[in-house]
Protein backbone atom coordinates (compact mmCIF):
# COMPACT_ATOMS: atom_id res chain seq x y z
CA UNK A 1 73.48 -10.89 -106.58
CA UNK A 2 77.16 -10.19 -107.27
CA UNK A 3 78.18 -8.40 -110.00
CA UNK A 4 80.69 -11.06 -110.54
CA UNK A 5 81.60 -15.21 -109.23
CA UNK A 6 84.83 -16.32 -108.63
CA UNK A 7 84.35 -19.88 -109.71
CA UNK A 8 88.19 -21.02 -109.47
CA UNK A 9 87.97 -22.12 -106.23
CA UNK A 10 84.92 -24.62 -107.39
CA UNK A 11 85.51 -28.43 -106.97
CA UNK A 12 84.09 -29.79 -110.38
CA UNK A 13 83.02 -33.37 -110.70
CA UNK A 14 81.27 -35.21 -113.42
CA UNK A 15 77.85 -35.57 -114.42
CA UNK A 16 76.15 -38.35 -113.14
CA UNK A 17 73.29 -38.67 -115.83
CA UNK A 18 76.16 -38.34 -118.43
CA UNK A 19 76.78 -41.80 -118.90
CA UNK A 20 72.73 -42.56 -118.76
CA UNK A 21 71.82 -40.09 -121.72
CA UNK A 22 73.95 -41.86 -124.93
CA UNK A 23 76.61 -44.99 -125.15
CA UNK A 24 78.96 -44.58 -127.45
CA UNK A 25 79.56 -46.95 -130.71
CA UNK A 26 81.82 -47.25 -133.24
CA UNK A 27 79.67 -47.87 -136.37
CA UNK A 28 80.96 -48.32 -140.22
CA UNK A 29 79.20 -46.16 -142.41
CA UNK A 30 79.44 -45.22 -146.55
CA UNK A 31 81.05 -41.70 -147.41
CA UNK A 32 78.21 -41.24 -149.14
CA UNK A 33 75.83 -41.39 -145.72
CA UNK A 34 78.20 -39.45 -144.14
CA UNK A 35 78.31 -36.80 -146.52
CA UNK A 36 74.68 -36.67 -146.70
CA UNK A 37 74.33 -36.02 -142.66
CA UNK A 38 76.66 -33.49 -143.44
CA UNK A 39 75.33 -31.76 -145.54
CA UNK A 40 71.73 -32.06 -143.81
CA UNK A 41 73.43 -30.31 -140.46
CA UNK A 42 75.00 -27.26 -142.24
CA UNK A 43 71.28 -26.75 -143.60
CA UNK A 44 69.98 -27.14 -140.04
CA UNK A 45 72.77 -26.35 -137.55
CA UNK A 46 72.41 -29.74 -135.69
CA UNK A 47 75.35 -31.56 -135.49
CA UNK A 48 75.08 -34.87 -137.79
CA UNK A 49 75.56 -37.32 -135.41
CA UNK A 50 72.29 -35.92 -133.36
CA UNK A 51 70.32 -36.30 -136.95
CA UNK A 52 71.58 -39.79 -137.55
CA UNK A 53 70.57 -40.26 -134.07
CA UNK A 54 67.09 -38.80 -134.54
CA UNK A 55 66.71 -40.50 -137.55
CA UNK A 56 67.24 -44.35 -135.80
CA UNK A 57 65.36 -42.63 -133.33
CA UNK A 58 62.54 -42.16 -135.60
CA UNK A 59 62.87 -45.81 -136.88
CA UNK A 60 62.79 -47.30 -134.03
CA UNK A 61 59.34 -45.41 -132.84
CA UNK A 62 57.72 -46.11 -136.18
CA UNK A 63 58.40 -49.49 -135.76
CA UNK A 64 60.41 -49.27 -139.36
CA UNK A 65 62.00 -52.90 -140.53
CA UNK A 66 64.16 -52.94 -143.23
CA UNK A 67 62.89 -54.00 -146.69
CA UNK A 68 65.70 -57.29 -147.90
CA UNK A 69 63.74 -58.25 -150.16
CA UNK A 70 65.87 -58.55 -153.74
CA UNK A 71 64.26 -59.37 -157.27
């Protein structure tokens, strides 16, 4: 192995799976959610749009439905 690459002259290109993995939305959330994902990711170091993901994530394979119901 070389001690060290020269990489410059290295045609990039773009990841095919990229567009596969995640789609990205524009979604209108409280300050208050936001905040609290923020706060969640300094405690754990993941970014807080991969917990809110995770989170729906978790939703969806629990099979979670949202409780309307007002008395």
């Amino acid at each position: 192995m070389k001690a060290e690459y020269d990489l410059s002259k290295m045609k990039s290109r773009k990841n095919p799976f990229a567009a596969q993995l995640k789609k990205q939305v524009t979604i209108r959330m409280g300050d208050d959610v936001v905040e609290y994902f923020k706060s969640m990711s300094e405690e754990t170091g993941i970014p807080y749009q991969s917990l809110i993901n995770l989170y729906l994530r978790d939703c969806m394979a629990r099979h979670r439905k949202l409780d309307l119901s007002w008395e």
